[in-house]
C-alpha atoms as a PDB file:
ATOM      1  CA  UNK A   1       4.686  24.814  -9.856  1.00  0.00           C
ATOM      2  CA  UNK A   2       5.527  21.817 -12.448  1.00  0.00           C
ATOM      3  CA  UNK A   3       4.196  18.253 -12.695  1.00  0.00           C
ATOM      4  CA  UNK A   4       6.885  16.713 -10.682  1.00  0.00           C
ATOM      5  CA  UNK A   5       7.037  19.479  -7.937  1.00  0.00           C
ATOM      6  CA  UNK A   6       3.161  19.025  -7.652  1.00  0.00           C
ATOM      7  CA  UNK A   7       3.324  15.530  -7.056  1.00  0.00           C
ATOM      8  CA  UNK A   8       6.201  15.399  -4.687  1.00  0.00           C
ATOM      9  CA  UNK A   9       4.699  17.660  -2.481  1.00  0.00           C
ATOM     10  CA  UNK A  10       1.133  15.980  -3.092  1.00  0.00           C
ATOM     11  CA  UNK A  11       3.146  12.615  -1.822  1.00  0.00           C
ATOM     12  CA  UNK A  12       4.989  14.280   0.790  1.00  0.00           C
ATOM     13  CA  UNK A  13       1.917  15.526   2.668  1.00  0.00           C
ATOM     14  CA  UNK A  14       0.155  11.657   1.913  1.00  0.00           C
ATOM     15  CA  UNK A  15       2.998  10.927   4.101  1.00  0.00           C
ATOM     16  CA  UNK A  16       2.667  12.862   6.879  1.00  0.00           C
ATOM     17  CA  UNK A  17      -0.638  12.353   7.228  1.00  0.00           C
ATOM     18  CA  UNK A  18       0.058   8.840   7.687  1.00  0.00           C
ATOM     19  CA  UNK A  19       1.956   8.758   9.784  1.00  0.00           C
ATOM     20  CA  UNK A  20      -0.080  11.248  11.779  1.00  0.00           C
ATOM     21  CA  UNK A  21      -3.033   8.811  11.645  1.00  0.00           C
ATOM     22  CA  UNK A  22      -0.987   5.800  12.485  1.00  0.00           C
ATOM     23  CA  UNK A  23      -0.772   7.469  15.889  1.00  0.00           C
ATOM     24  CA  UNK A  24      -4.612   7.836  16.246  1.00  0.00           C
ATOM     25  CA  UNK A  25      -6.506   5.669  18.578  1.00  0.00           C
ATOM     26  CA  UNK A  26      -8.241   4.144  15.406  1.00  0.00           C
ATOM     27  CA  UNK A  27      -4.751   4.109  13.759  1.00  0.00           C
ATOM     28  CA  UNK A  28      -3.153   1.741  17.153  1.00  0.00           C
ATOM     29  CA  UNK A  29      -6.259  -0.672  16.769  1.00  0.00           C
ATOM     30  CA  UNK A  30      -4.395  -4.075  16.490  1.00  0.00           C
ATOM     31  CA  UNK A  31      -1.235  -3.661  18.413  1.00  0.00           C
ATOM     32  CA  UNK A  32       1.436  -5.260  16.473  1.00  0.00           C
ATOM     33  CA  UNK A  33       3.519  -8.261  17.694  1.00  0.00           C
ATOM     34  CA  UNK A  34       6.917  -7.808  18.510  1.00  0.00           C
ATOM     35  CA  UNK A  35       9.559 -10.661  18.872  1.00  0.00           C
ATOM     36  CA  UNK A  36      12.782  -9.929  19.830  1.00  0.00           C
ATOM     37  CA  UNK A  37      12.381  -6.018  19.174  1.00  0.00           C
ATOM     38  CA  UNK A  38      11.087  -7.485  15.553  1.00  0.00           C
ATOM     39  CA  UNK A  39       7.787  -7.140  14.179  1.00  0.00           C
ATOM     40  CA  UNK A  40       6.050 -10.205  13.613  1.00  0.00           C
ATOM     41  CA  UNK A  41       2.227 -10.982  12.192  1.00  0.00           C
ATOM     42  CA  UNK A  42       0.018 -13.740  14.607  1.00  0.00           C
ATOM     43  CA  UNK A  43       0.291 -16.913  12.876  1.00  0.00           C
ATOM     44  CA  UNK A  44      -3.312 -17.013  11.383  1.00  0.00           C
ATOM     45  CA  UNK A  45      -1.776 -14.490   8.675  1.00  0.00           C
ATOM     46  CA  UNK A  46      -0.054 -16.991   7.255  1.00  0.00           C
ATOM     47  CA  UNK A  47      -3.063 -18.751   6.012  1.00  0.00           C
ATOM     48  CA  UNK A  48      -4.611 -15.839   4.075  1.00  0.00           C
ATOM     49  CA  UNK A  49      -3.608 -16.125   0.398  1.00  0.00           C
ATOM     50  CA  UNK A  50      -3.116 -13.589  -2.087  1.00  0.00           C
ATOM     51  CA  UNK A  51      -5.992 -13.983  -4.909  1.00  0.00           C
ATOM     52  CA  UNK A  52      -3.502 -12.220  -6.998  1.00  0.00           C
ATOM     53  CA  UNK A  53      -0.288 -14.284  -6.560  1.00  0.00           C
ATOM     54  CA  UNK A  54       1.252 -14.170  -9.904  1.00  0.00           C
ATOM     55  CA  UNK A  55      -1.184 -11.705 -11.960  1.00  0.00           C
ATOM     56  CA  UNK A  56       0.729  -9.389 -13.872  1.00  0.00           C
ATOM     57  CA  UNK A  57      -2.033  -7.035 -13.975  1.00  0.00           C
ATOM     58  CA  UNK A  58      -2.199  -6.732  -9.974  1.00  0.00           C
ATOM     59  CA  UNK A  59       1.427  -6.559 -10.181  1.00  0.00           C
ATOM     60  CA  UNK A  60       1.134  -3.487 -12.654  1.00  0.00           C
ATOM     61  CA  UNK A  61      -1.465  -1.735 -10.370  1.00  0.00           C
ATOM     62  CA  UNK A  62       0.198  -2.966  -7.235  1.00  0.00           C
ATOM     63  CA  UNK A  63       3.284  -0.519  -8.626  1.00  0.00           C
ATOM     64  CA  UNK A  64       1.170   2.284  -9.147  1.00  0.00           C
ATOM     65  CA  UNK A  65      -0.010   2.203  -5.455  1.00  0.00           C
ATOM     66  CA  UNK A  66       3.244   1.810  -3.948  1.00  0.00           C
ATOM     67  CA  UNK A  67       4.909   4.393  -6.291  1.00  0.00           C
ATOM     68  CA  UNK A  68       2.082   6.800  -4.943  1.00  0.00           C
ATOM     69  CA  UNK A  69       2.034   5.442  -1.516  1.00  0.00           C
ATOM     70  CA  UNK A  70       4.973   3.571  -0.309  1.00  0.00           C
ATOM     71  CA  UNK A  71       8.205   5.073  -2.164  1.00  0.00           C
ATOM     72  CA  UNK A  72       7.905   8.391  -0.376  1.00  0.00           C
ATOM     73  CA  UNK A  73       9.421   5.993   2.386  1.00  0.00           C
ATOM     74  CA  UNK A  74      10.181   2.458   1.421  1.00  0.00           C
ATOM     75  CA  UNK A  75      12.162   4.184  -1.645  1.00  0.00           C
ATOM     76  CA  UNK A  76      11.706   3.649  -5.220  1.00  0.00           C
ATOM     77  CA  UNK A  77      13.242   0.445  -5.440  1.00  0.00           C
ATOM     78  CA  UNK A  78      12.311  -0.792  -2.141  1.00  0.00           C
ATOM     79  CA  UNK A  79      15.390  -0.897   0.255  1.00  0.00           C
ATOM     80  CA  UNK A  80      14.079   1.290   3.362  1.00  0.00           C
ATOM     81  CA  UNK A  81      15.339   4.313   2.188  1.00  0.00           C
ATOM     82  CA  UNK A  82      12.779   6.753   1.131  1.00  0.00           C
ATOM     83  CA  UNK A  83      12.888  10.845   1.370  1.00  0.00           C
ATOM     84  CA  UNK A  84      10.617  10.759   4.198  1.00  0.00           C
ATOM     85  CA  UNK A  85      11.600   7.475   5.840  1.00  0.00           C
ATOM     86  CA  UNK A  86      14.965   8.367   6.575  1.00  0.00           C
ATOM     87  CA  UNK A  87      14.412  10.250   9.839  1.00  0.00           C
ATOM     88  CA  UNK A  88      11.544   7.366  11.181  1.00  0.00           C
ATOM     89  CA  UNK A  89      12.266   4.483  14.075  1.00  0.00           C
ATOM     90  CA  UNK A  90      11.882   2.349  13.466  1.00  0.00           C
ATOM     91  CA  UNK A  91      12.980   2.359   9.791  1.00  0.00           C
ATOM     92  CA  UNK A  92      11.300   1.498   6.583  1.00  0.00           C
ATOM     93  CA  UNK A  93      11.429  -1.812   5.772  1.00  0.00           C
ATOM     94  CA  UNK A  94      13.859  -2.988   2.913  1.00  0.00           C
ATOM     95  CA  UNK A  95      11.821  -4.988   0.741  1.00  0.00           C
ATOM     96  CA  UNK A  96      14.596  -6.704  -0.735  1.00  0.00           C
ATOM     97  CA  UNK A  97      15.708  -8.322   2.130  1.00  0.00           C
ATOM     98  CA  UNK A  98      15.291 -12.219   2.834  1.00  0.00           C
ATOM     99  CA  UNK A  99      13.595 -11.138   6.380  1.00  0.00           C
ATOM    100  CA  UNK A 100      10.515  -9.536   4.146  1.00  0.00           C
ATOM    101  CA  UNK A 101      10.892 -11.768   0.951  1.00  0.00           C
ATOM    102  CA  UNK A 102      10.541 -15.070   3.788  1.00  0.00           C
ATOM    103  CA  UNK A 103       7.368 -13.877   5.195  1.00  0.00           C
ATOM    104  CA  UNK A 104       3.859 -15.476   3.648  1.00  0.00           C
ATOM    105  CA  UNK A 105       1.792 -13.084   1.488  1.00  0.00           C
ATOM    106  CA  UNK A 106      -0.634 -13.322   3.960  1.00  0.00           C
ATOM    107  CA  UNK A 107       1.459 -11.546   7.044  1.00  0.00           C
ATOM    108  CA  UNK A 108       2.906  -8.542   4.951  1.00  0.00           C
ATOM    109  CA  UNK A 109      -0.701  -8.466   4.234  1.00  0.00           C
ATOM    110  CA  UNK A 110      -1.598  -7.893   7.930  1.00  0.00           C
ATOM    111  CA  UNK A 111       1.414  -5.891   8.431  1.00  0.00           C
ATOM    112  CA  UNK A 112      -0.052  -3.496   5.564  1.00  0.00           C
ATOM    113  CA  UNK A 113      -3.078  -3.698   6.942  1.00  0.00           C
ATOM    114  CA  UNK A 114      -3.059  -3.631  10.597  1.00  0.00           C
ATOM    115  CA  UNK A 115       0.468  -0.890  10.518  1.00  0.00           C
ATOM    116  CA  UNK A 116       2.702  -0.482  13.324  1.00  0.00           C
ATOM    117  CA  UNK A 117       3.730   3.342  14.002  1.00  0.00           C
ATOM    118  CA  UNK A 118       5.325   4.580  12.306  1.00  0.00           C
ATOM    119  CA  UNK A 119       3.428   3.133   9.233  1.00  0.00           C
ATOM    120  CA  UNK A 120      -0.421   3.436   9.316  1.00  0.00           C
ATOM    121  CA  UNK A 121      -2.527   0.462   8.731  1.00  0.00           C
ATOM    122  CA  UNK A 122      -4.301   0.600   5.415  1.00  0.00           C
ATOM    123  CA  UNK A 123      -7.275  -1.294   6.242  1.00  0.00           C
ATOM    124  CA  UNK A 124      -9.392   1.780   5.781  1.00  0.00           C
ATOM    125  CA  UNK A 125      -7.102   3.829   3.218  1.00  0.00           C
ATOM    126  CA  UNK A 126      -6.942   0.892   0.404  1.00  0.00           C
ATOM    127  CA  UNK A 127      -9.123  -1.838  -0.552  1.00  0.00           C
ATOM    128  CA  UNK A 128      -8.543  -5.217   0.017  1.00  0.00           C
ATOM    129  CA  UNK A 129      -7.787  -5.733  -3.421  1.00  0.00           C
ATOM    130  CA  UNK A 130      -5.259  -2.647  -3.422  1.00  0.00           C
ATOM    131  CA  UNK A 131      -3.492  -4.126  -0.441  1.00  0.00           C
ATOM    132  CA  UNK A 132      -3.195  -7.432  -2.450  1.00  0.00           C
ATOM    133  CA  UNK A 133      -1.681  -5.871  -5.683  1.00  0.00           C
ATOM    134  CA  UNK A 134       0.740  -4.716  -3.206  1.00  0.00           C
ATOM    135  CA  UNK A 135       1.785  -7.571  -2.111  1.00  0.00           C
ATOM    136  CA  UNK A 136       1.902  -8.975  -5.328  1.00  0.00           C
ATOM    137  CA  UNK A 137       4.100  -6.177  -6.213  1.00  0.00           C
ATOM    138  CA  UNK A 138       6.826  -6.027  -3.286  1.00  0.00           C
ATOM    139  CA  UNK A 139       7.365  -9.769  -4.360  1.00  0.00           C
ATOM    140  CA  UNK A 140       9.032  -8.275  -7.696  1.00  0.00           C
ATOM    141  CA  UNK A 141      11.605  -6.592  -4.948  1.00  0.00           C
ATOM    142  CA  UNK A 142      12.913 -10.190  -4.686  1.00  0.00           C
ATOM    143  CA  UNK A 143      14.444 -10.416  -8.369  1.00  0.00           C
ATOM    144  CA  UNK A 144      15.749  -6.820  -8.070  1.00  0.00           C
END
């Protein structure tokens, strides 16, 4: 089996297994909020900030997470439309939207963290600091 063949399936069974645990008991610990069939973070996110706002090395390892994490359903370039997100419901988020690129750091923080099936919360998968370059990261969607 080649490089690429390796990793794709490697990523493809990540995946699944997240999505598995997101529908653990320990996976449904903070049930998310939902306005109008939306999900929203509590308020309070919006006051954490992102240590790594602007750091082009977080951004740099922020990609390499989400290209090993994230793409498989989020999609390469961040619209929602990942191999293995197409066939979820809710969707993937598209990153590039104003409805993601208009929410504070701090609540796609909780959102990463906390999950909402079928994404897992990350809280125990990635650091904090992981979870930050992330952030940092999907804010380069914006420009795209």
């Amino acid at each position: 089996m080649n490089l690429i063949k390796k990793r794709t399936a490697t990523v493809a069974l990540a995946a699944a297994m997240l999505v598995l645990y997101s529908f653990t008991e320990k996976g449904m610990e903070h049930a998310p909020v939902l306005q109008n069939n939306d999900w929203v973070a509590p308020k309070s996110a919006d006051n954490l900030k992102n240590p790594f706002k602007g750091d082009e090395t977080a951004i740099k390892k922020g990609k390499i997470t989400y290209q090993n994490m994230c793409a498989i359903c989020h999609g390469d370039k961040g619209k929602g439309d990942g191999m293995a997100g197409m066939s979820l419901k809710p969707k993937p988020s598209n990153f590039t939207s104003e409805k993601v690129q208009s929410q504070s750091d701090g609540a796609l923080f909780w959102k990463m963290t906390t999950g909402r099936a079928p994404m897992a919360g990350y809280k125990d998968i990635l650091t904090e600091e992981q979870r930050w370059q992330l952030v940092s990261y999907l804010r380069t969607f914006k420009k795209q």
